[in-house]
N, C-alpha and C. Protein backbone atom coordinates (compact mmCIF):
# COMPACT_ATOMS: atom_id res chain seq x y z
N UNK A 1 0.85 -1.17 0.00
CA UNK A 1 0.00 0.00 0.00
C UNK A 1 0.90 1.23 0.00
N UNK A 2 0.64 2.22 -1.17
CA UNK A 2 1.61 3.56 -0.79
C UNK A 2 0.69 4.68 0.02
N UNK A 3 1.86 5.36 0.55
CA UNK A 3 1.00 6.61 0.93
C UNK A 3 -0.18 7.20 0.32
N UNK A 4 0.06 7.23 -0.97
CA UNK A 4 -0.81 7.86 -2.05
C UNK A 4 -2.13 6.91 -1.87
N UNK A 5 -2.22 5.76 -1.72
CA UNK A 5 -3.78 4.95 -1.32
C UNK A 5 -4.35 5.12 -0.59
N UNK A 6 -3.42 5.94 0.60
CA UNK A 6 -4.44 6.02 2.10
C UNK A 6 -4.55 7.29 2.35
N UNK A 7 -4.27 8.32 0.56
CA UNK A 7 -4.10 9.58 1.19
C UNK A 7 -5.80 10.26 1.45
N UNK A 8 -6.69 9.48 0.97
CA UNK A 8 -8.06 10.35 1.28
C UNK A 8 -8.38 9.84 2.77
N UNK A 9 -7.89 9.20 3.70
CA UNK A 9 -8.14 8.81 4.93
C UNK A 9 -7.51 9.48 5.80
N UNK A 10 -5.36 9.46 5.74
CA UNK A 10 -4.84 10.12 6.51
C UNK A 10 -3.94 11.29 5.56
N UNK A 11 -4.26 12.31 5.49
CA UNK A 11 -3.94 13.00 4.84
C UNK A 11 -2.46 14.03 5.01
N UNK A 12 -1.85 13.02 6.06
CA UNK A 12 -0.51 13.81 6.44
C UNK A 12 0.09 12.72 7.12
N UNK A 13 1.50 12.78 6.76
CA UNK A 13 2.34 12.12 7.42
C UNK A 13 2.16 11.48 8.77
N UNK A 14 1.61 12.61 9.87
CA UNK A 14 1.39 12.10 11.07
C UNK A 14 0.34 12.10 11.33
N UNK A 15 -0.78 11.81 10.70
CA UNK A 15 -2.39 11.27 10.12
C UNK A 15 -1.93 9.60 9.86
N UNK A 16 -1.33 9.67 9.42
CA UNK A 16 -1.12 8.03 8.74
C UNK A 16 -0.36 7.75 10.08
N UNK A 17 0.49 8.09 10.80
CA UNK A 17 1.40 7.67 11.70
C UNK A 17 0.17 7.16 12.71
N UNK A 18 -0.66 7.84 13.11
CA UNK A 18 -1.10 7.50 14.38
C UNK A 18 -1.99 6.62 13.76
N UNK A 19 -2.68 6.83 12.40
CA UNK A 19 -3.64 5.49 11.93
C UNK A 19 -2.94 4.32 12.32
N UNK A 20 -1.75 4.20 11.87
CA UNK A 20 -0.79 3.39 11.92
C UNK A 20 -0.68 2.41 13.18
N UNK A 21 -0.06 3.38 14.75
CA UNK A 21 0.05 2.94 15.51
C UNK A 21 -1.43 2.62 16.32
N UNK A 22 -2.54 3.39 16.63
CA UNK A 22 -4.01 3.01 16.75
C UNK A 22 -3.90 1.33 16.12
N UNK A 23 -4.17 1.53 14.91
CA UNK A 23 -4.13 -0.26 14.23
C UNK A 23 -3.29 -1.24 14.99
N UNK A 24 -2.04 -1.08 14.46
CA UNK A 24 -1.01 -1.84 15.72
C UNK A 24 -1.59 -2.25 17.17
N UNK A 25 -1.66 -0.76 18.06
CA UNK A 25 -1.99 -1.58 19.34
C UNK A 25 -3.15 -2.03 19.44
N UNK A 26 -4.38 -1.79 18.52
CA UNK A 26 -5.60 -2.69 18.24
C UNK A 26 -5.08 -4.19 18.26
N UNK A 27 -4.47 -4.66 17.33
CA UNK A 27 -4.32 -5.89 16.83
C UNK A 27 -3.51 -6.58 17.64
N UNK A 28 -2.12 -5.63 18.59
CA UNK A 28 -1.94 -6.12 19.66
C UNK A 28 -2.89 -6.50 20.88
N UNK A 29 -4.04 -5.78 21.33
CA UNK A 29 -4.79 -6.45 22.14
C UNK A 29 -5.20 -7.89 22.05
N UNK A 30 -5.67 -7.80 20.19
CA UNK A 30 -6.02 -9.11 19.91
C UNK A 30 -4.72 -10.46 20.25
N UNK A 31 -3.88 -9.79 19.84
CA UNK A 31 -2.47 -10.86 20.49
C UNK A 31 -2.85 -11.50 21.86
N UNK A 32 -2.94 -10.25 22.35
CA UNK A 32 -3.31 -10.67 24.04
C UNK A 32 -3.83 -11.38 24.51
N UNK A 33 -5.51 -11.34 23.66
CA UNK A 33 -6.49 -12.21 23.98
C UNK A 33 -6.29 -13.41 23.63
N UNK A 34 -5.59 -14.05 22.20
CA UNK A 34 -5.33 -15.08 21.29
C UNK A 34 -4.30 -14.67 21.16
N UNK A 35 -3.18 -15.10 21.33
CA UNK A 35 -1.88 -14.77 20.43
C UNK A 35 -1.57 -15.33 18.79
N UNK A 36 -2.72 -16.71 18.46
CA UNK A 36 -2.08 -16.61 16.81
C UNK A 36 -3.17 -15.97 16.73
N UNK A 37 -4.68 -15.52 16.75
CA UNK A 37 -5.39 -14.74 15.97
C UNK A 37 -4.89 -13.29 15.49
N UNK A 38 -3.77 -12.91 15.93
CA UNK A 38 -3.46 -11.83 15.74
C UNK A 38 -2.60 -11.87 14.28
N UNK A 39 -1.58 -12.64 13.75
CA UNK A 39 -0.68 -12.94 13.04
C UNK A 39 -1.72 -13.79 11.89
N UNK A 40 -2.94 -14.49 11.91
CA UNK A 40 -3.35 -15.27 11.07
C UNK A 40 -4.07 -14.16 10.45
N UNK A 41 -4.94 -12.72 11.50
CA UNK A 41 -5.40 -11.79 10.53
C UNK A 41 -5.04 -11.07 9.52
N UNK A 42 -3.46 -10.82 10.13
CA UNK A 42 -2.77 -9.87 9.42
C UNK A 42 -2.19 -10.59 8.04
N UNK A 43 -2.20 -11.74 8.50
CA UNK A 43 -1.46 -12.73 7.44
C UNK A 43 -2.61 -12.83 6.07
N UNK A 44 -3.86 -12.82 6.44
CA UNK A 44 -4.96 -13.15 5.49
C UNK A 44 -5.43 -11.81 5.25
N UNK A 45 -5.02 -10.74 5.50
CA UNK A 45 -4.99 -9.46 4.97
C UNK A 45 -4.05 -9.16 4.20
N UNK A 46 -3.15 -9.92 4.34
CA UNK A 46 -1.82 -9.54 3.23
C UNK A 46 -2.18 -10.59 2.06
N UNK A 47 -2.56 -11.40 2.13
CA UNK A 47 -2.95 -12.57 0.89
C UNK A 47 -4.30 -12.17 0.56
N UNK A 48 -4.92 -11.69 1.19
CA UNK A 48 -6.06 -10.87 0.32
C UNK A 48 -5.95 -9.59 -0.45
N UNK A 49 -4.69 -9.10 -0.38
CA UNK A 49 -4.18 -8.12 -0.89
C UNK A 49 -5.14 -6.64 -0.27
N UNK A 50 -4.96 -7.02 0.83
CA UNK A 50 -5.95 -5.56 1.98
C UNK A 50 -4.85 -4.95 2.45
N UNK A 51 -3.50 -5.01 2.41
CA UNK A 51 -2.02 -4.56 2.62
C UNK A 51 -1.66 -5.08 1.94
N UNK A 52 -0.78 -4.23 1.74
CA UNK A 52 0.73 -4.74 0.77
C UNK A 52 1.56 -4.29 0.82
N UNK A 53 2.66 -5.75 1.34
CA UNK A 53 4.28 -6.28 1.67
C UNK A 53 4.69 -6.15 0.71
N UNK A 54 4.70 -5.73 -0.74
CA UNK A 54 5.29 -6.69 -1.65
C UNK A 54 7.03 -5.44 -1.75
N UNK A 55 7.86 -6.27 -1.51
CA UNK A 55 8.77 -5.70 -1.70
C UNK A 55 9.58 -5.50 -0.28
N UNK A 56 8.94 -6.22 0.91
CA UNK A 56 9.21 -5.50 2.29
C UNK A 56 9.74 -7.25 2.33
N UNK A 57 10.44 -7.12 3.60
CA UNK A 57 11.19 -8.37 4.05
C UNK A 57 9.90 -9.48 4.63
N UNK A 58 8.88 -8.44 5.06
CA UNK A 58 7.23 -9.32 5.48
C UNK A 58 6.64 -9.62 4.22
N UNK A 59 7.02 -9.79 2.97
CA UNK A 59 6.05 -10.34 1.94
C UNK A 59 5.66 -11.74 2.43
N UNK A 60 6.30 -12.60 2.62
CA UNK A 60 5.85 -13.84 2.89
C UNK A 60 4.55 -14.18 3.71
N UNK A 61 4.56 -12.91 4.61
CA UNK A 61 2.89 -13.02 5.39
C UNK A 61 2.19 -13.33 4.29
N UNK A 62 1.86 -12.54 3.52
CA UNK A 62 0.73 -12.48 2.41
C UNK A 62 0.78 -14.20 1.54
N UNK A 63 1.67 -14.65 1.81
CA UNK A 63 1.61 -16.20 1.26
C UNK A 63 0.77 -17.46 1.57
N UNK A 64 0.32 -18.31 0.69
CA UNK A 64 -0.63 -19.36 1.28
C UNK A 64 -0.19 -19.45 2.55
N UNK A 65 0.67 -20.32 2.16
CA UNK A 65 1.29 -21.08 3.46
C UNK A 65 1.42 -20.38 4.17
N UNK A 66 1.77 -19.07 5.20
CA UNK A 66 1.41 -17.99 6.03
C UNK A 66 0.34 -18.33 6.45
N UNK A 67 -0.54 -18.14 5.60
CA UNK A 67 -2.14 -17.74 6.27
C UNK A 67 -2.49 -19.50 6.45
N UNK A 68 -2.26 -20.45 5.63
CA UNK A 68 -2.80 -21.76 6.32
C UNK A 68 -1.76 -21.52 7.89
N UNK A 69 -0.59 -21.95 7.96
CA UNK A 69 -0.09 -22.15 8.85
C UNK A 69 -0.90 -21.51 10.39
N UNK A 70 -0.93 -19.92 10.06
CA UNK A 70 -1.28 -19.12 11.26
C UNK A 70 -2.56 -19.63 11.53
N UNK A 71 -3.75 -19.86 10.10
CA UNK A 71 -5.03 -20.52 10.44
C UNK A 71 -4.85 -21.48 11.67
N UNK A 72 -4.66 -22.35 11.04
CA UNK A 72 -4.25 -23.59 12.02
C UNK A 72 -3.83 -23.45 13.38
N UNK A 73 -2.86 -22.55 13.42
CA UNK A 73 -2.69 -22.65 14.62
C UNK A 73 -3.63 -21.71 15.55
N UNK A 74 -4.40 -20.52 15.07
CA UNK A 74 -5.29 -19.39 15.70
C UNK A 74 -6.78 -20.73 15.86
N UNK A 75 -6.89 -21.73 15.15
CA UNK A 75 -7.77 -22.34 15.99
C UNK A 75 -7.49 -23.49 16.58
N UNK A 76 -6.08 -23.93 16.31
CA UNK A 76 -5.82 -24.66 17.82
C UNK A 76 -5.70 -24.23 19.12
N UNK A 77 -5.31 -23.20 19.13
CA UNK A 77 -5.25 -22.03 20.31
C UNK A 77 -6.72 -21.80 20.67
N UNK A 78 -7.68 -21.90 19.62
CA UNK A 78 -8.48 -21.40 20.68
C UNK A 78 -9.74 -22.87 21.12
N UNK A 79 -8.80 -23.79 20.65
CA UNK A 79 -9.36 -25.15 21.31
C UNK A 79 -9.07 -25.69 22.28
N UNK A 80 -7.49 -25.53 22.62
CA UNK A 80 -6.41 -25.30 23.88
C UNK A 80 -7.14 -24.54 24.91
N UNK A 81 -7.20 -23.42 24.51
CA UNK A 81 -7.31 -22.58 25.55
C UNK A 81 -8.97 -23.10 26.51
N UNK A 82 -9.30 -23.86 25.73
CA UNK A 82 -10.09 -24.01 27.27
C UNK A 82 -10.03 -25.22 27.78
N UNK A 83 -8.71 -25.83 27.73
CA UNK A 83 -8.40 -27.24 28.47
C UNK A 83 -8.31 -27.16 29.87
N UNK A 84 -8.41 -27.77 30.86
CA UNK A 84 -8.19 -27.42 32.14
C UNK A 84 -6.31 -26.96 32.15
N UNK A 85 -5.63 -28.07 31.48
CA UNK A 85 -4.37 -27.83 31.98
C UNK A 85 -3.46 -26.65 31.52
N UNK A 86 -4.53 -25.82 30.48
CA UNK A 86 -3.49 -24.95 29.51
C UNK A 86 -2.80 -23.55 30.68
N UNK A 87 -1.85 -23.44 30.23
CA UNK A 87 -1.08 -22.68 31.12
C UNK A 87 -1.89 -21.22 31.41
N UNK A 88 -1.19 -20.30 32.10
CA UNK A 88 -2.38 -19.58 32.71
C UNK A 88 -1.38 -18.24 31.25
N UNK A 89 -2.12 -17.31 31.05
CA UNK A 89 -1.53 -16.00 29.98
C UNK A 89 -0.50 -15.57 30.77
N UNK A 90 -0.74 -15.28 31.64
CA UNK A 90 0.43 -14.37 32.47
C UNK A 90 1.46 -14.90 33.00
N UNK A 91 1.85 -16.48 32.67
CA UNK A 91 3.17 -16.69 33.03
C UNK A 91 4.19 -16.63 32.39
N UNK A 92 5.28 -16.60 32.44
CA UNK A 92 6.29 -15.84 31.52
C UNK A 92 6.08 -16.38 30.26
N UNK A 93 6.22 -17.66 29.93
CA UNK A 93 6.42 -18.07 28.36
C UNK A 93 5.19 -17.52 27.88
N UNK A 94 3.73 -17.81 28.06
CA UNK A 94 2.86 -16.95 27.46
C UNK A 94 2.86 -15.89 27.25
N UNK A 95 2.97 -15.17 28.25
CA UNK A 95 3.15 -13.29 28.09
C UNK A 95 3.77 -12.87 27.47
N UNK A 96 5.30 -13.67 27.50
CA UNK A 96 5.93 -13.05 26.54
C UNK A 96 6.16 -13.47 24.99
N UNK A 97 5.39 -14.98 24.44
CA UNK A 97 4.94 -15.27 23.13
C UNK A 97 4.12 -14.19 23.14
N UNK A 98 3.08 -14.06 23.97
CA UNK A 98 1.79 -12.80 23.09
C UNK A 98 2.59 -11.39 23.08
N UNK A 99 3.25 -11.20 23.83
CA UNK A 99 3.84 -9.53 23.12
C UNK A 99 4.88 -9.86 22.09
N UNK A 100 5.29 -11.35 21.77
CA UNK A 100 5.77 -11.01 20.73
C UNK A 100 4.99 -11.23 19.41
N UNK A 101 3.88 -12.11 19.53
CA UNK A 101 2.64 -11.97 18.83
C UNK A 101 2.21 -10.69 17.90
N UNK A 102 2.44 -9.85 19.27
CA UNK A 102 1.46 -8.39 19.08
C UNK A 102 2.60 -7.26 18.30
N UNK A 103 3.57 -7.69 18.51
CA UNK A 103 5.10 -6.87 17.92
C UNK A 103 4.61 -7.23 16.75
N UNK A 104 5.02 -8.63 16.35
CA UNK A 104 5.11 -9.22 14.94
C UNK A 104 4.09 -8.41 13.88
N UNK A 105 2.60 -8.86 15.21
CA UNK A 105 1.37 -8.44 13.58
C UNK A 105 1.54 -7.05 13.56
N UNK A 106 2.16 -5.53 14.74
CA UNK A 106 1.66 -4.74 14.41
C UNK A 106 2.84 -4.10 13.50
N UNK A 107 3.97 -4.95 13.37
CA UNK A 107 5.36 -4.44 12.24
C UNK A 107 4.40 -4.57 10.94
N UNK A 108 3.55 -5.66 11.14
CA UNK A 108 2.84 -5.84 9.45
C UNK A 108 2.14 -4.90 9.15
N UNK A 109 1.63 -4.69 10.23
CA UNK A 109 0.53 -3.55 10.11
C UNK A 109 1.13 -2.08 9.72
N UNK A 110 2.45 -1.99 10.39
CA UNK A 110 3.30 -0.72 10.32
C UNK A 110 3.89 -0.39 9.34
N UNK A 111 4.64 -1.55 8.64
CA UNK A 111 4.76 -2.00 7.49
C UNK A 111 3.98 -1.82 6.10
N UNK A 112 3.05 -2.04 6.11
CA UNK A 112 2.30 -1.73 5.09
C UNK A 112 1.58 -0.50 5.02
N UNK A 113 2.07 0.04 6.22
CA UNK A 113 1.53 1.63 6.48
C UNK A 113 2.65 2.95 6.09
N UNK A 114 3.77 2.14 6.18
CA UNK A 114 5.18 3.17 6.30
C UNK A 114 5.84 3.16 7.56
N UNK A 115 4.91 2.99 8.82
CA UNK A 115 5.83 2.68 10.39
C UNK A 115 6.19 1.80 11.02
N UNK A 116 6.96 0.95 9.92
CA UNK A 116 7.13 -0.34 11.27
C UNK A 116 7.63 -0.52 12.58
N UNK A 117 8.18 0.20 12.99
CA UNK A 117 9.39 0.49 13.97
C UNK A 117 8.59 1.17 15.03
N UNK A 118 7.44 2.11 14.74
CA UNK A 118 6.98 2.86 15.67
C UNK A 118 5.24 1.58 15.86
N UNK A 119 4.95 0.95 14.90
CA UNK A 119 4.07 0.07 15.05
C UNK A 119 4.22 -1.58 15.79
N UNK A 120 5.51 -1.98 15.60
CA UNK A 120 5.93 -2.56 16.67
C UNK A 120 5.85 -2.59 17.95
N UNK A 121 6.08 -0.96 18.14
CA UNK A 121 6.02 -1.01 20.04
C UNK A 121 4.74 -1.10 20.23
N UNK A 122 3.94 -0.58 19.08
CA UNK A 122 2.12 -0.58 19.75
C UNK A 122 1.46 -1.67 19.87
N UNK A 123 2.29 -2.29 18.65
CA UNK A 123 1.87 -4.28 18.94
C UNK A 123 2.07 -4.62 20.17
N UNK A 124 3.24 -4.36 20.77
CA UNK A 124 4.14 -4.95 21.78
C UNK A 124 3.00 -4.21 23.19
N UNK A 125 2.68 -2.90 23.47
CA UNK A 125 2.28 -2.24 24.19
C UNK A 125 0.62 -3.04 24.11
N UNK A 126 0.08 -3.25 23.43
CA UNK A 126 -1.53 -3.38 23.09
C UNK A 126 -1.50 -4.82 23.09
N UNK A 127 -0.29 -5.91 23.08
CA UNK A 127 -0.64 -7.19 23.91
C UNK A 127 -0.29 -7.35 25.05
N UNK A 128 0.31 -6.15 25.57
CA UNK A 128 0.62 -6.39 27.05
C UNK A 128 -0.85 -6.07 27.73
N UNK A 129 -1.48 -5.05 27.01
CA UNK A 129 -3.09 -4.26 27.56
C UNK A 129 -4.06 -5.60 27.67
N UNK A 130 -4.03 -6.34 26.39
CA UNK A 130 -4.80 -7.37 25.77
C UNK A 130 -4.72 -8.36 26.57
N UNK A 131 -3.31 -8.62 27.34
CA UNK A 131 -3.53 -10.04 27.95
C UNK A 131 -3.56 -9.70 29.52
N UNK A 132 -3.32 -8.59 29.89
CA UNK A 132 -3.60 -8.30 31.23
C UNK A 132 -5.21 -8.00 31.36
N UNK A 133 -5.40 -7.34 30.84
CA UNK A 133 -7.05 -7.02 30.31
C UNK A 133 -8.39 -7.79 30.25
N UNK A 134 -7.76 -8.81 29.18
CA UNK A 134 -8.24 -10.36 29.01
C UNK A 134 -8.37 -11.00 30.40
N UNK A 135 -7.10 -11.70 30.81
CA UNK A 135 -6.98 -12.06 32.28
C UNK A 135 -8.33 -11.58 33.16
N UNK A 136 -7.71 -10.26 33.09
CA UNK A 136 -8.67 -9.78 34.44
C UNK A 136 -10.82 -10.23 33.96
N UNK A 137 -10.89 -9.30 32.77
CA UNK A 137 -12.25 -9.38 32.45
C UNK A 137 -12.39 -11.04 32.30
N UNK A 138 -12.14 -12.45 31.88
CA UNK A 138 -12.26 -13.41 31.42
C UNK A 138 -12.46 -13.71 33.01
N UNK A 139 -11.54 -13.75 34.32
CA UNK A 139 -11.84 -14.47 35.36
C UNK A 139 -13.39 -13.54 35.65
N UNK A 140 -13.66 -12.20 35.77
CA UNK A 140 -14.78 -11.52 36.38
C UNK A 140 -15.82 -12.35 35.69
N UNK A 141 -15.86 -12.23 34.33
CA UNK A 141 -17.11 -12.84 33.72
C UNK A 141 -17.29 -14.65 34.14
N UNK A 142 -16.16 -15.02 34.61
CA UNK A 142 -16.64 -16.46 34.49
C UNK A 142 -17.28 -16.55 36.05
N UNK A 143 -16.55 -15.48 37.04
CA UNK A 143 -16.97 -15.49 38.55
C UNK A 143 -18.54 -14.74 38.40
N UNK A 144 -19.18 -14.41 37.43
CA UNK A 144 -20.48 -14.02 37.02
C UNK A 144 -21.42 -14.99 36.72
N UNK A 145 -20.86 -15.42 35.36
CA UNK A 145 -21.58 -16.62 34.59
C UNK A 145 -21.40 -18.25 35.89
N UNK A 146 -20.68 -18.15 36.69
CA UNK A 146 -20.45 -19.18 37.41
C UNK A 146 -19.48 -20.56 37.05
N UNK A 147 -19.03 -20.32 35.41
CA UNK A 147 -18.11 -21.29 35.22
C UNK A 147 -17.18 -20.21 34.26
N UNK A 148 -16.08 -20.80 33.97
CA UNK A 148 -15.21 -20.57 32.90
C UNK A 148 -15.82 -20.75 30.94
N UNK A 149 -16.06 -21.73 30.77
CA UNK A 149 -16.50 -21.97 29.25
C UNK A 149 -17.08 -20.48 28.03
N UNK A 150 -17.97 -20.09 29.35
CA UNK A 150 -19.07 -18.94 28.51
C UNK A 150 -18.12 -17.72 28.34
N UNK A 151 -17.11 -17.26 29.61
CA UNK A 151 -16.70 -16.52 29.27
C UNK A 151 -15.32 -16.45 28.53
N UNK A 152 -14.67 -17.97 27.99
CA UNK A 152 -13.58 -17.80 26.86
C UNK A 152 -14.05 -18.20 25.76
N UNK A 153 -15.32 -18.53 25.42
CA UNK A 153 -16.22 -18.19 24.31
C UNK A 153 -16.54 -16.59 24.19
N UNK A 154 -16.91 -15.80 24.90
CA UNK A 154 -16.70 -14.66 24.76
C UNK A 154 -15.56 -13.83 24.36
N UNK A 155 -14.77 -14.44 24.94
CA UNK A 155 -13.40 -13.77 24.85
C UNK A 155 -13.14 -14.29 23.11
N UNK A 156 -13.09 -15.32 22.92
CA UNK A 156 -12.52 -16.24 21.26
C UNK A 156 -13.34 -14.84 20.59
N UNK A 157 -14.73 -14.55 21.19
CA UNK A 157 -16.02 -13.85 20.43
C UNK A 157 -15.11 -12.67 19.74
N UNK A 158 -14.65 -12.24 20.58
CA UNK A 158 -14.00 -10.48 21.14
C UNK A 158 -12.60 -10.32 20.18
N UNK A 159 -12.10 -11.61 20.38
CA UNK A 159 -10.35 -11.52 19.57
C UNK A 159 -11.00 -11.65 17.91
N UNK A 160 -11.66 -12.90 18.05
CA UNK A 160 -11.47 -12.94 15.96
C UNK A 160 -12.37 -11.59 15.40
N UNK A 161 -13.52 -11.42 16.30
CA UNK A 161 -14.35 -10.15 15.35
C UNK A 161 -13.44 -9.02 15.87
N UNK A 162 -12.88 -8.66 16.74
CA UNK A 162 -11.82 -7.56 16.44
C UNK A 162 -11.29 -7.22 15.43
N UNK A 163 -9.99 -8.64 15.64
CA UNK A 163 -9.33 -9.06 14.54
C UNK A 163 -9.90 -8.61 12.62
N UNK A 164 -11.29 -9.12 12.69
CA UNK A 164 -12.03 -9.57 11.67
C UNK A 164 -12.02 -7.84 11.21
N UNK A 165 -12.65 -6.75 12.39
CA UNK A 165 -12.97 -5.36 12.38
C UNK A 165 -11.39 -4.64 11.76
N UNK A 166 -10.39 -5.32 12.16
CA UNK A 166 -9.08 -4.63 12.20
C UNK A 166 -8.65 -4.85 10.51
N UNK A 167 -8.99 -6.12 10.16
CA UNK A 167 -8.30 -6.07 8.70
C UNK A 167 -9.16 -5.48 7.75
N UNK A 168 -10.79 -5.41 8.18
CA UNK A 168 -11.59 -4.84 7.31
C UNK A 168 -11.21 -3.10 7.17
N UNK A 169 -10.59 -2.30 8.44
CA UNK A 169 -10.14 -1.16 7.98
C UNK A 169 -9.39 -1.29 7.33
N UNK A 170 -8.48 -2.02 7.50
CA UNK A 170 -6.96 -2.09 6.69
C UNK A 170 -7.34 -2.06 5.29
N UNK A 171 -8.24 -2.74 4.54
CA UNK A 171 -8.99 -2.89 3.23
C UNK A 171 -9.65 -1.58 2.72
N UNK A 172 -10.29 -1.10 3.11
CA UNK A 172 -11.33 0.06 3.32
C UNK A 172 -9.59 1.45 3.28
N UNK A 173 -8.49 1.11 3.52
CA UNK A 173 -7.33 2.36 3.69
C UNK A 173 -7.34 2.69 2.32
């Protein structure tokens, strides 16, 4: 995508910058909540040609195999995630796969915007929000609903139609 495509949306350098980083730490939340839903959106936004890598060291997102791979794994994750034994988000190896989750998709995102470098940290910043966030609201709602199930069905609800909301702007740039 060049500047010149997204110029009737952000119409200045630092118009596009903050579109930019806004998107990023969006899609980082989604990290948070899911860590592959975040990377399988961005990935099937780049192979739908709703961004465009082509020429950037991230072209390969936009590739089948990208988007099967991340598929696959954004719904094993969210078949996992409601096993009794699956590890809890906030212990180190999780927390810190999902901020790097949220780095990864929002370089794509930054990337195909012109900021990768400054869209990175918002990835990185917006899955730290996402999975502390998550955490907290996912135990309240299940200490509501009275079990766990309803409310990481909610949560799966919350990450892919985000997700789903996040690449449809990206298309619409």
């Amino acid at each position: 995508m060049t500047h010149l495509a997204v110029s009737h949306l952000a119409e200045s350098h630092t118009e596009l910058l903050l579109l930019a980083l806004l998107l990023a730490l969006l899609i980082g939340v989604v990290a948070g909540l899911r860590s592959f839903t975040a990377p399988a959106v961005v990935a099937w936004a780049a192979f739908s040609l709703w961004i465009s890598l082509s020429g950037h060291w991230l072209a390969w997102v936009g590739s089948l195999a990208a988007v099967i791979v991340f598929a696959l794994l954004a719904v094993g994750e969210l078949v996992l995630d409601k096993l009794p034994k699956t590890p809890s988000r906030t212990a180190p190896p999780s927390f810190i796969a999902r901020i790097g989750s949220g780095a990864f998709s929002g370089t794509v995102i930054g990337t195909a915007l012109g900021h990768p470098w400054t869209a990175l940290g918002a990835g990185a910043i917006g899955a730290v929000l996402g999975t502390l966030g998550g955490y907290h609201a996912r135990a309240r709602l299940a200490g509501s609903f009275g079990r766990d199930l309803p409310a990481a069905l909610l949560e799966d609800a919350v990450a892919v139609l985000g997700g789903i909301a996040i690449a449809v702007v990206l298309h619409h740039l």
